[in-house]
Each structure stands twice: as C-alpha cells, then as structure tokens.
C-alpha atoms as a PDB file:
ATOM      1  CA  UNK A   1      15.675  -7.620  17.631  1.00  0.00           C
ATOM      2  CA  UNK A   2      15.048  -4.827  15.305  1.00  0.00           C
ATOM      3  CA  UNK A   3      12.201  -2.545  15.467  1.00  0.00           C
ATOM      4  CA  UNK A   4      10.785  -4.062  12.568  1.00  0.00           C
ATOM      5  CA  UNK A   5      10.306  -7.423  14.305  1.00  0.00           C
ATOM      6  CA  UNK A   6       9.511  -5.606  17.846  1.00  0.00           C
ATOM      7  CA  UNK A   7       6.148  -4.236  16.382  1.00  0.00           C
ATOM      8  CA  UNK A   8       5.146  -7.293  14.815  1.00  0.00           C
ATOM      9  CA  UNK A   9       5.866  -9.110  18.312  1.00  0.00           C
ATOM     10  CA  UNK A  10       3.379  -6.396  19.495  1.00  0.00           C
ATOM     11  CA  UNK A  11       0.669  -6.946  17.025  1.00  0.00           C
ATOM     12  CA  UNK A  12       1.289 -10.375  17.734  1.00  0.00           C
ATOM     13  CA  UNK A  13       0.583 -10.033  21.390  1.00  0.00           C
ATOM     14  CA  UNK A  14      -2.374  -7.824  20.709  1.00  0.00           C
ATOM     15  CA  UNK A  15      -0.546  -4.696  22.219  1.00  0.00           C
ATOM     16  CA  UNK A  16      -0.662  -2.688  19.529  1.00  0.00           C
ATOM     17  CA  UNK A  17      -3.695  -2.012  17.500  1.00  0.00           C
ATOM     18  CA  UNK A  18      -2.849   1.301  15.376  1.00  0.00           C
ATOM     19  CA  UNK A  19      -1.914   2.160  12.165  1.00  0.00           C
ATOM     20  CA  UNK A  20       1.631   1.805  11.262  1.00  0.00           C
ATOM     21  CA  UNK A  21       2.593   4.447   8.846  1.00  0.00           C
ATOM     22  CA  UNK A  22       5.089   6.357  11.122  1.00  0.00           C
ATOM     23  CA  UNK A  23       6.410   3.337  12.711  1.00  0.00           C
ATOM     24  CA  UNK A  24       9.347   0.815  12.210  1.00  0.00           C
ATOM     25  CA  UNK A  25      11.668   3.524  10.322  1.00  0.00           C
ATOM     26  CA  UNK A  26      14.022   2.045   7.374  1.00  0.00           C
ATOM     27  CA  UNK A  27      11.696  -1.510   7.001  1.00  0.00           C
ATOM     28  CA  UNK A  28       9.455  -1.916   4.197  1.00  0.00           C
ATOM     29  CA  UNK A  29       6.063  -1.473   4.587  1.00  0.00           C
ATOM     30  CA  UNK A  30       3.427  -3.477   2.434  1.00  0.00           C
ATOM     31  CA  UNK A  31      -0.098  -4.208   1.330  1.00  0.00           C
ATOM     32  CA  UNK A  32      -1.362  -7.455   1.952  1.00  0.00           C
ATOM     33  CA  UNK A  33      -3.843  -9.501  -0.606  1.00  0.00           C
ATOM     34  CA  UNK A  34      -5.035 -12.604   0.476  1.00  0.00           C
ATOM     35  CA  UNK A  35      -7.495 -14.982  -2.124  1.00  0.00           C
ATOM     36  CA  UNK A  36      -8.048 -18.463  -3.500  1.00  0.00           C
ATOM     37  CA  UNK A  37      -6.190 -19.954  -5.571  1.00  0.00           C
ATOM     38  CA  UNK A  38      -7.861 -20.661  -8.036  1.00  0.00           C
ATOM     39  CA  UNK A  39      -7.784 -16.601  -8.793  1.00  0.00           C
ATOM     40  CA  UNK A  40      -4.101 -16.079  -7.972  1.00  0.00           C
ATOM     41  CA  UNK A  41      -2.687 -16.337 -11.529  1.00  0.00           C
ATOM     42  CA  UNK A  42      -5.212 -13.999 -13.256  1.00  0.00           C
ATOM     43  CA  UNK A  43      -4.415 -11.723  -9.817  1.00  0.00           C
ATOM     44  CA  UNK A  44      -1.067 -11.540 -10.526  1.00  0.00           C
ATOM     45  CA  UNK A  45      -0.902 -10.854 -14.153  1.00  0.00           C
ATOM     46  CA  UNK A  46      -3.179  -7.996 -13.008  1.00  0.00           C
ATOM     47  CA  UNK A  47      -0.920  -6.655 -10.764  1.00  0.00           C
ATOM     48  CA  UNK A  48       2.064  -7.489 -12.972  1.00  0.00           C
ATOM     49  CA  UNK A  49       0.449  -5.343 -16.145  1.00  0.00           C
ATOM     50  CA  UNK A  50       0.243  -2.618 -13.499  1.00  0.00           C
ATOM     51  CA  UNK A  51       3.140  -2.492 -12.000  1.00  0.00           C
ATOM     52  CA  UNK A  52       3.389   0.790 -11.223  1.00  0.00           C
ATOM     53  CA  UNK A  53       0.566   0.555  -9.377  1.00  0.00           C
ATOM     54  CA  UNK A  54       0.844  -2.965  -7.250  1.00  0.00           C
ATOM     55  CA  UNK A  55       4.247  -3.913  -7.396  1.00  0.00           C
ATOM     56  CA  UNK A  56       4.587  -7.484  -5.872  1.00  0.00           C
ATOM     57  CA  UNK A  57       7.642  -7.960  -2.989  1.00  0.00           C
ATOM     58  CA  UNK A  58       6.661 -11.336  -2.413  1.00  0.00           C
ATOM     59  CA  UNK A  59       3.837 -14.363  -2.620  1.00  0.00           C
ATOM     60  CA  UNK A  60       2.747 -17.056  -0.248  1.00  0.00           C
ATOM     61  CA  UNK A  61       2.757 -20.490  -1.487  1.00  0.00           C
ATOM     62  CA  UNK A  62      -0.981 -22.000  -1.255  1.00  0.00           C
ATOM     63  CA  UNK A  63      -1.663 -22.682   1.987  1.00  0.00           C
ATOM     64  CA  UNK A  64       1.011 -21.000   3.697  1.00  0.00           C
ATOM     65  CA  UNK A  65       0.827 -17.941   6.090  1.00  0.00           C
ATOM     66  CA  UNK A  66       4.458 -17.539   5.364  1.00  0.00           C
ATOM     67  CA  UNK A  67       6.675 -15.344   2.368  1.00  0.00           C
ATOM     68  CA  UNK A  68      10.126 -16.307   4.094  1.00  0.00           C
ATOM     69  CA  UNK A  69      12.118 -13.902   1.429  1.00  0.00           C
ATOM     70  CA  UNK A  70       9.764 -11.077   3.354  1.00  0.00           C
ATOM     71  CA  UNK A  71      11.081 -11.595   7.324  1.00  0.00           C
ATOM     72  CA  UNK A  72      11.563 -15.307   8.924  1.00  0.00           C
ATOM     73  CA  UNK A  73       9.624 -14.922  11.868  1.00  0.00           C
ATOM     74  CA  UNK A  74       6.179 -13.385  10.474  1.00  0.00           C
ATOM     75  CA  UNK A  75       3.010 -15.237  10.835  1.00  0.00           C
ATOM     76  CA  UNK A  76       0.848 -13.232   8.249  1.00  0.00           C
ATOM     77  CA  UNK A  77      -2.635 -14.707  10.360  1.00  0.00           C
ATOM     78  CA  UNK A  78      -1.525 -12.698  13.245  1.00  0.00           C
ATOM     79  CA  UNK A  79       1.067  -9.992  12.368  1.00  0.00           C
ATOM     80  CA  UNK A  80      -1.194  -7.026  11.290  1.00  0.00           C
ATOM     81  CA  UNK A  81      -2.742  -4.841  13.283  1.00  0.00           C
ATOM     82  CA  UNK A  82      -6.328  -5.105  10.946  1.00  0.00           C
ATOM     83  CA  UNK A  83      -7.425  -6.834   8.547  1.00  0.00           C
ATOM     84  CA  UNK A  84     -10.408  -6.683   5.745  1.00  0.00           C
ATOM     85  CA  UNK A  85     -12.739  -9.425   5.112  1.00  0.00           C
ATOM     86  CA  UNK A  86     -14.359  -9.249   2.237  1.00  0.00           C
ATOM     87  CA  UNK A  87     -17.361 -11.229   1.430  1.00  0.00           C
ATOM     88  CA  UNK A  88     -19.374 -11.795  -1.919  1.00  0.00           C
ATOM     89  CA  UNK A  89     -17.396  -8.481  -2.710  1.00  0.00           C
ATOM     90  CA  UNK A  90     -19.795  -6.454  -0.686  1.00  0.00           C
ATOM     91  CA  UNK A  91     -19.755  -7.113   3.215  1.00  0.00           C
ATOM     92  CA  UNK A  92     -16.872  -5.818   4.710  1.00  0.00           C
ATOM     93  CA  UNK A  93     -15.950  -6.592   8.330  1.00  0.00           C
ATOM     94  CA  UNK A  94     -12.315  -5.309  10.026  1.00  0.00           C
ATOM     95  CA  UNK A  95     -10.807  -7.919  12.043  1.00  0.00           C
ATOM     96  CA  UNK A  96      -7.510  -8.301  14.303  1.00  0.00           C
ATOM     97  CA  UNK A  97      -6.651 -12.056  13.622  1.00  0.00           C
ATOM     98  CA  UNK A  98      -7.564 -14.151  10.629  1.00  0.00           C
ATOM     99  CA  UNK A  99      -6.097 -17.478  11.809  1.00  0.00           C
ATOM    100  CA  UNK A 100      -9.583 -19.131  12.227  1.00  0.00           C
ATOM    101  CA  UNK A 101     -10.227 -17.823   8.724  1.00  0.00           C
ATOM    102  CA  UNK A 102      -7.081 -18.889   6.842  1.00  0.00           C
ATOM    103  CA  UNK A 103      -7.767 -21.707   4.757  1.00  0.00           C
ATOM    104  CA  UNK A 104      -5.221 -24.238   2.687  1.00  0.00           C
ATOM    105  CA  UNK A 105      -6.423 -22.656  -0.463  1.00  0.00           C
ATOM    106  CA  UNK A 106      -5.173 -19.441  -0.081  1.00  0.00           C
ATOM    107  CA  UNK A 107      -2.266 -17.326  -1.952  1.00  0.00           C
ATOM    108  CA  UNK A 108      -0.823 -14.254   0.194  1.00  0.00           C
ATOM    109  CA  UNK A 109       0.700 -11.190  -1.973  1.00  0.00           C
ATOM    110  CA  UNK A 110       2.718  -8.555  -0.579  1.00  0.00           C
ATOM    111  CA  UNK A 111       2.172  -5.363  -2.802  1.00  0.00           C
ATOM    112  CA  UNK A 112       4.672  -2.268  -2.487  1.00  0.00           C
ATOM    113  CA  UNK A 113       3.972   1.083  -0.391  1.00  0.00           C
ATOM    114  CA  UNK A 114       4.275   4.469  -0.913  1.00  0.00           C
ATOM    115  CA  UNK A 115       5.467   4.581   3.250  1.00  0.00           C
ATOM    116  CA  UNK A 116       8.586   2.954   1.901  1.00  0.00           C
ATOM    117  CA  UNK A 117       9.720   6.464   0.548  1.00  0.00           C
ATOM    118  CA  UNK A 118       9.325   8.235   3.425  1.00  0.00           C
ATOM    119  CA  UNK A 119      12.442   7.899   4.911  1.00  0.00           C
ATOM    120  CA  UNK A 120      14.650   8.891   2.097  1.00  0.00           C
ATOM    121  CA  UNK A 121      12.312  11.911   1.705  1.00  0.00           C
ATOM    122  CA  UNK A 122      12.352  12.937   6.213  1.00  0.00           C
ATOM    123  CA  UNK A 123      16.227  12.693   5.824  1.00  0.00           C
ATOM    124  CA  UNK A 124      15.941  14.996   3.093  1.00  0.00           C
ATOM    125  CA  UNK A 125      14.232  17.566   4.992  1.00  0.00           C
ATOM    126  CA  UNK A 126      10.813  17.353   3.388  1.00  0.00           C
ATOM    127  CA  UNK A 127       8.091  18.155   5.444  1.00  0.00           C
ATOM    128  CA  UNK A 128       5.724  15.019   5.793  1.00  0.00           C
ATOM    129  CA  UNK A 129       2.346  16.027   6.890  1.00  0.00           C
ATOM    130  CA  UNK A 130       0.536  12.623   7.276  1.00  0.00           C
ATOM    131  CA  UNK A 131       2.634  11.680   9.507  1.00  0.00           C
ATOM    132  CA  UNK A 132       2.984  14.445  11.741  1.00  0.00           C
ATOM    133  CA  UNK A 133      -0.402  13.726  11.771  1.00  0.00           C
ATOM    134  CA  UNK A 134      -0.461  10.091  12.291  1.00  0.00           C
ATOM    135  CA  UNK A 135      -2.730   9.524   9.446  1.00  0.00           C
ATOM    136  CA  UNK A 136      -1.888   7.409   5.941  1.00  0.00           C
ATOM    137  CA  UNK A 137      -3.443  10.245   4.234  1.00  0.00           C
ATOM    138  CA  UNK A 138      -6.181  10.499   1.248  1.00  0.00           C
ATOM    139  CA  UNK A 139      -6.295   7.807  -1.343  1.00  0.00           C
ATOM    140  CA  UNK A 140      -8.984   8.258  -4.358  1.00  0.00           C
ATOM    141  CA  UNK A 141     -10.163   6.232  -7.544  1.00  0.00           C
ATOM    142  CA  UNK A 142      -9.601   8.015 -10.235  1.00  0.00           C
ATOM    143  CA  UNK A 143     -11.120   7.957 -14.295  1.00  0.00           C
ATOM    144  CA  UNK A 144      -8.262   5.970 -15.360  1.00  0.00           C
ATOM    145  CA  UNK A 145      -8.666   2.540 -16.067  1.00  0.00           C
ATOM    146  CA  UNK A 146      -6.251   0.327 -15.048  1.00  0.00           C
ATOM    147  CA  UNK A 147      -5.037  -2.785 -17.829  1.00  0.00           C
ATOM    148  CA  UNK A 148      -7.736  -5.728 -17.140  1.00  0.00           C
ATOM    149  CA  UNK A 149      -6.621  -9.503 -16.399  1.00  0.00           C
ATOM    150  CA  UNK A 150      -8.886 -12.509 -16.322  1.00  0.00           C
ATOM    151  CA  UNK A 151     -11.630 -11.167 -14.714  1.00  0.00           C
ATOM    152  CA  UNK A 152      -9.774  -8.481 -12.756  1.00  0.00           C
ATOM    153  CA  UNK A 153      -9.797  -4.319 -13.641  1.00  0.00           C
ATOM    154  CA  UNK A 154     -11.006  -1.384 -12.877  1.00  0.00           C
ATOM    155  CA  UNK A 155      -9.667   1.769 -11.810  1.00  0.00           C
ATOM    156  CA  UNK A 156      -6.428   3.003 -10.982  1.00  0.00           C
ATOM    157  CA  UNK A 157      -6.671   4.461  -7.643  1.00  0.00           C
ATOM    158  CA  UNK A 158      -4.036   7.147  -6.314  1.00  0.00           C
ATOM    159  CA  UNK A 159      -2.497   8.465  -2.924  1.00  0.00           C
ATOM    160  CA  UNK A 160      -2.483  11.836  -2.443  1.00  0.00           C
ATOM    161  CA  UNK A 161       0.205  13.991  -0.685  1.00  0.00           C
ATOM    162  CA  UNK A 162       0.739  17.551  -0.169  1.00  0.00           C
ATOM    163  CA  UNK A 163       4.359  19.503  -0.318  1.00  0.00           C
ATOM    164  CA  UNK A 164       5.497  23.373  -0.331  1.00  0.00           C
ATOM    165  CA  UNK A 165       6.378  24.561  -3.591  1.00  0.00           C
ATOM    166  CA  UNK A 166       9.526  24.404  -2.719  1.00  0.00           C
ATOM    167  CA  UNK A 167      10.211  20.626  -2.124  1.00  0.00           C
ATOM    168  CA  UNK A 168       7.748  19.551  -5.151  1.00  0.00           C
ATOM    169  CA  UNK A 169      11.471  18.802  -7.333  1.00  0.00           C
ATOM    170  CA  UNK A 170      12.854  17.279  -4.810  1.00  0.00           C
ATOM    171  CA  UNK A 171      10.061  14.989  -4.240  1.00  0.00           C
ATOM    172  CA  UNK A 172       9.958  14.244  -7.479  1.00  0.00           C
ATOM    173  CA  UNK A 173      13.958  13.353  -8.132  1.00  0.00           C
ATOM    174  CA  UNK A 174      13.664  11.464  -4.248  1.00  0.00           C
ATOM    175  CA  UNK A 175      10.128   9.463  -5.334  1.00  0.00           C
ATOM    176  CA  UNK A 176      12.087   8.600  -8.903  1.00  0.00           C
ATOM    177  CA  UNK A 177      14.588   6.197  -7.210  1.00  0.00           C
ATOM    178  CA  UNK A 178      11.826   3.927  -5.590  1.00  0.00           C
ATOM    179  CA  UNK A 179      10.654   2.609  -9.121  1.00  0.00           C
ATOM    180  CA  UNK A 180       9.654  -0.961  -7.271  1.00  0.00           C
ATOM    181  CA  UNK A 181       7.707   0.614  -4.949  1.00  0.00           C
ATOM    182  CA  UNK A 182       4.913   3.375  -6.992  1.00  0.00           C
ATOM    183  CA  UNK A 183       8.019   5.735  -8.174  1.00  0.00           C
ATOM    184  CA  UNK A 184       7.707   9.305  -8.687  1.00  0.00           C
ATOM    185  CA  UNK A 185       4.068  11.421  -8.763  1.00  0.00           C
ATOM    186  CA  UNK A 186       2.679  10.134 -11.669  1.00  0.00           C
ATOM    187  CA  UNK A 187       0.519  13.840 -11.551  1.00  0.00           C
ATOM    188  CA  UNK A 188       0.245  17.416  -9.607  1.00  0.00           C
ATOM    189  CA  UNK A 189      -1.741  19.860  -8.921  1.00  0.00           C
ATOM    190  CA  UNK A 190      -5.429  20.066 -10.436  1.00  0.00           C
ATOM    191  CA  UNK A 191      -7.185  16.670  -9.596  1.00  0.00           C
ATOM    192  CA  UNK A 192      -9.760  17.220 -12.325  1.00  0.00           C
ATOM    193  CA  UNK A 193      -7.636  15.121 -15.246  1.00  0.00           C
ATOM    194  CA  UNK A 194      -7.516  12.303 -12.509  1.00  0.00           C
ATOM    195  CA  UNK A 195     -11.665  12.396 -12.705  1.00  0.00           C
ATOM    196  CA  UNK A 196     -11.343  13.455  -8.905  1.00  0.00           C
ATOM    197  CA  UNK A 197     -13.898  16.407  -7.998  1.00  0.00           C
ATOM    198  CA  UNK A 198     -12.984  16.940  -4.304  1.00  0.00           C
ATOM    199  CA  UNK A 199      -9.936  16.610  -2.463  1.00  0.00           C
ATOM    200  CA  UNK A 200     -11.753  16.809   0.408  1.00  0.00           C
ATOM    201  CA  UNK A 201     -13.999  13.651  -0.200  1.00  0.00           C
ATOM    202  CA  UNK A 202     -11.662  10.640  -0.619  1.00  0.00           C
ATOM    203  CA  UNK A 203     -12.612   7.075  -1.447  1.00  0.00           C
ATOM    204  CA  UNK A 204     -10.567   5.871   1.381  1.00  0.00           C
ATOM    205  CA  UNK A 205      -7.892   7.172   3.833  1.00  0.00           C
ATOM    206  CA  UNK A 206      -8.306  10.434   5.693  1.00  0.00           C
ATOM    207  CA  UNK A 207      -8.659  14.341   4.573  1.00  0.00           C
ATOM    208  CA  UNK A 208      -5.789  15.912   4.491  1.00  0.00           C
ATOM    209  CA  UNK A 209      -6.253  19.206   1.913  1.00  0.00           C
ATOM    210  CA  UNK A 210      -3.120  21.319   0.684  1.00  0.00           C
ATOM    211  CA  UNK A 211      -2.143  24.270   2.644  1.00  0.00           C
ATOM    212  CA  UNK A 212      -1.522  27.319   1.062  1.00  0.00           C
ATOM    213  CA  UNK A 213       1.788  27.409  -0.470  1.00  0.00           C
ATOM    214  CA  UNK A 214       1.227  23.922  -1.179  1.00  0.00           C
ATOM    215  CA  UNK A 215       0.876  21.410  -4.129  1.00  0.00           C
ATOM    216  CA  UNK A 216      -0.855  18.345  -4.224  1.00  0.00           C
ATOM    217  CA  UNK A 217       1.085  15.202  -5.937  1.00  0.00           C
ATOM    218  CA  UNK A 218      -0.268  11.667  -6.603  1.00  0.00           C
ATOM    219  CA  UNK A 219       1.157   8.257  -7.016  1.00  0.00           C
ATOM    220  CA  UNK A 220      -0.447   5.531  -8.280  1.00  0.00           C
ATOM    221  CA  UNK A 221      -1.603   3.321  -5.532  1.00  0.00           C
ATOM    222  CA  UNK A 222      -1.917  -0.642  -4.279  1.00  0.00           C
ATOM    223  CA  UNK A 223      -5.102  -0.661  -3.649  1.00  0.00           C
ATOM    224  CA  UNK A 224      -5.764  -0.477  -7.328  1.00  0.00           C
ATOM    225  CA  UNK A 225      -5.443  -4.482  -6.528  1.00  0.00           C
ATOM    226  CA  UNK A 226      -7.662  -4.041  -3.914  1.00  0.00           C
ATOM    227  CA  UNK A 227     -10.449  -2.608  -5.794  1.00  0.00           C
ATOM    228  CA  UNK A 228      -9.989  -5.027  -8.740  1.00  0.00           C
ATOM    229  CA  UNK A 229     -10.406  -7.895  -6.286  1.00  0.00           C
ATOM    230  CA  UNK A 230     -13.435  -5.588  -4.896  1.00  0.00           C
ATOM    231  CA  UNK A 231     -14.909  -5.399  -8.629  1.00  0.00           C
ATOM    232  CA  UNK A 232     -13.943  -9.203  -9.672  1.00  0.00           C
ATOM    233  CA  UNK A 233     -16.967  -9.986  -7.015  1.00  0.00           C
ATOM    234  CA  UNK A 234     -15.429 -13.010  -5.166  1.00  0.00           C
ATOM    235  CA  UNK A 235     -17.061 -14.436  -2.349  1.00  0.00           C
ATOM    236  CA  UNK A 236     -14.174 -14.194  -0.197  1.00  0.00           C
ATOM    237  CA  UNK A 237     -11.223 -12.380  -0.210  1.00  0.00           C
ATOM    238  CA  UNK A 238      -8.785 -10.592   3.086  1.00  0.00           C
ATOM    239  CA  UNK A 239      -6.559  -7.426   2.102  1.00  0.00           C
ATOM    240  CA  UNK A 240      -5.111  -5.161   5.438  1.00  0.00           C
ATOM    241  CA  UNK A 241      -6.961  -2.087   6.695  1.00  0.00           C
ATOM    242  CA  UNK A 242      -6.400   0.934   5.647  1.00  0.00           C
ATOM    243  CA  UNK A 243      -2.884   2.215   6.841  1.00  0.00           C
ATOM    244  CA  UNK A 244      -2.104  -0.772   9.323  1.00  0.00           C
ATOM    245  CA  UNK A 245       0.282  -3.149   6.711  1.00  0.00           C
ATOM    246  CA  UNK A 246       2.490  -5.664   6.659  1.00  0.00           C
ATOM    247  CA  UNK A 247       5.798  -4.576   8.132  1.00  0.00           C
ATOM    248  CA  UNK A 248       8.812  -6.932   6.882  1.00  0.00           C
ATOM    249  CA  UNK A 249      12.124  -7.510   7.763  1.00  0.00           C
ATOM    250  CA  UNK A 250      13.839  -5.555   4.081  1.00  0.00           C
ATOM    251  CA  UNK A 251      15.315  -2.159   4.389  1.00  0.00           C
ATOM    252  CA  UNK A 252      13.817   0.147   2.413  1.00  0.00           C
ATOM    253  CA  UNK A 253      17.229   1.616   1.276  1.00  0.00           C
ATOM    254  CA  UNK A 254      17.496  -1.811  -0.886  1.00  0.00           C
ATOM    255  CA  UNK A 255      14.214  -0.502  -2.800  1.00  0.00           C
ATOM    256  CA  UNK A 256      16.481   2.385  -3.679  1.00  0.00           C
ATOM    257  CA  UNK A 257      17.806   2.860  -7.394  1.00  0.00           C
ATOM    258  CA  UNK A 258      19.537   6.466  -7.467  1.00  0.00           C
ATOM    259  CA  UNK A 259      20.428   5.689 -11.032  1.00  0.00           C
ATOM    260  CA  UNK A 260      16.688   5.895 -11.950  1.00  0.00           C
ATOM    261  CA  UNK A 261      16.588   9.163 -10.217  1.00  0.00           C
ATOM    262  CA  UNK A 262      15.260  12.548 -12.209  1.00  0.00           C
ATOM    263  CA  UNK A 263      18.013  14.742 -13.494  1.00  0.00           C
END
C-alpha cells in the first residue's frame, strides 16, 4: 500500500483530520472543485484560459465521486480531510464528509498544486519553511484579473513563499520544470505590482513573512478557480479546505519536464 493510499485510508476512517501539505512525499497533491453541471463547461474553459493558474489533472463524470485516471481506490465524498461548502456564494461551512451532500448532478475537478514541487525542491537542498512549519503558507488575491468565461472571473490569486537569496535561481530553474502544475514564480520581491499591501494580512492561508536574507516569490494559484466559483454566486458549490487536498495515486516526478527548465 503506498503512503499515498495509507493517508487516504486514514481520512477515510476519520483518523486523520490535518492538513496534508508535508505528507504523502512523491504523490500529487490537488485542489478539489466540486459544482453542477450545468456550470461545468463554462468552469472549465475558465480554468483552461488560465492554465497557469488551475491546471486540471482530472474530472469526474456527472454524478460520479470517482476520477479513476487520479488513484483507483479514492472515494472523493470521503477522502479529504475538509471540505468547503459553499452556499448562495456567501455561507461557508467546513465539513469532514460530503457523502450526504453529493448529488447526481455534480462534476468533480482536480486542479494542480504548488505542494507537488516540493519534493524536487527538499532534494535539492532548499530550505522549505511552510513546512517545517506545518502550515500551507500565505495565499493572496491580487490586482490582476484573471481571463473571464461564461459567467466565471475575477482575480488571479497567488501563493506566497519565502527563500534565502541564495536558492531564489534555483527555485526558479526547479519551479520551471513543473509547467502542469503553476511553473516557476510568476513574480519576486515587492508585492505592491501584485496590488498586495501587506504580506502579513493574507486572503487565505497562514502568515508566514520573509526573514531577513530572504525573498519573497509567488506563483499563481488554484484557488483563482475557487474565487471565480466564489464570484459566479452559485447557490451551491464544495472546493477542499485550505491546505487539506486531494492526495492521488500519480508521482509527482511524472509532472516533471526538465526540458522546460530555466537555463
């Protein structure tokens, strides 16, 4: 059983409740979008005209709790450790199971993470202070706009991560070869051209502020989808809570293209 499948079985089993940056080393990690039908296509033109942003690993057919090309034994009702309901766009309620809430209408979309990088960058040697933390870090929206679909847009939102000086290249050249999954820091440094005034007020996530010797790089972020669904004002909608996602059965070293890589 790998460990990717072992702390599903545990979310399953309602023994583990935490986040799961940190956890199942080498498996892809992914944001989970779940919403009628009758939005899906608009959803994922969205999310396909920013790609950089919410690169899709995999959708549900209608009705199923099940993307088969993501793990064979995943039940996505009962396999994260917390989930968002959103309602009317507005009331937001955190929830464990959503098996009494699934409904034969629904689409499922797997969206890439930034945690799938973080093993090529640990065996590099680069210092990774979220997660000797245990935290996913500070996520913000930013002034950019992201490209509108059907009745879906708004702004691009961005992680935020903090390196020494000294790794910032090799970030960058590591990042690079994960195209499908956010790609390099698409900025560094100041926030201010991002339309972010505080790094230590983020829109979601935790606090973590640079260090001295440090500089801050962003990448653009999935919950840009979640934001658009936020702003498309559905009545009901489920995405995962923040930093406990959908762990799958792929190796993140397949996500890997170290042709793409920075000179």
């Amino acid at each position: 059983m790998s460990v990717a499948l072992d702390l599903r079985m545990a979310i399953r089993r309602g023994d583990y409740a935490g986040l799961t940056t940190g956890h199942a080393a080498g498996y892809v990690q992914a944001n989970l979008l779940v919403l009628p039908e009758i939005h899906a296509h608009d959803f994922l033109s969205f999310c396909n005209a920013n790609a950089t942003a919410c690169p899709v690993l995999g959708v549900s057919q209608p009705g199923s709790p099940y993307i088969p090309a993501l793990a064979e034994d995943m039940d996505l009702r009962c396999d994260l450790s917390g989930y968002l309901v959103h309602r009317l766009g507005e009331d937001i309620q955190e929830v464990s199971d959503i098996t009494g809430l699934w409904r034969d209408d629904l689409v499922a979309v797997a969206i890439g993470c930034w945690f799938s990088m973080e093993d090529a960058l640990a065996s590099a040697g680069v210092r990774l202070r979220h997660t000797e933390l245990g935290i996913q870090g500070p996520l913000f929206k930013t002034s950019r706009l992201a490209k509108s679909a059907g009745i879906f847009g708004g702004p691009l939102v961005v992680s935020m991560r903090p390196f020494s000086s000294e790794a910032v290249d090799a970030v960058r050249r590591i990042t690079s070869r994960f195209a499908c999954v956010h790609g390099g820091p698409i900025h560094e440094g100041d926030p201010a051209p991002l339309g972010i005034a505080d790094l230590g007020a983020p829109d979601f996530g935790e606090v973590l502020l640079p260090l001295a010797g440090e500089v801050p790089l962003y990448w653009a972020c999935g919950l840009t989808a979640m934001v658009a669904l936020q702003n498309a004002g559905l009545d009901f909608f489920i995405t995962h809570a923040p930093g406990k996602m959908l762990v799958t059965d792929c190796l993140n070293s397949t996500l890997e293209d170290h042709e793409s890589a920075l000179p």
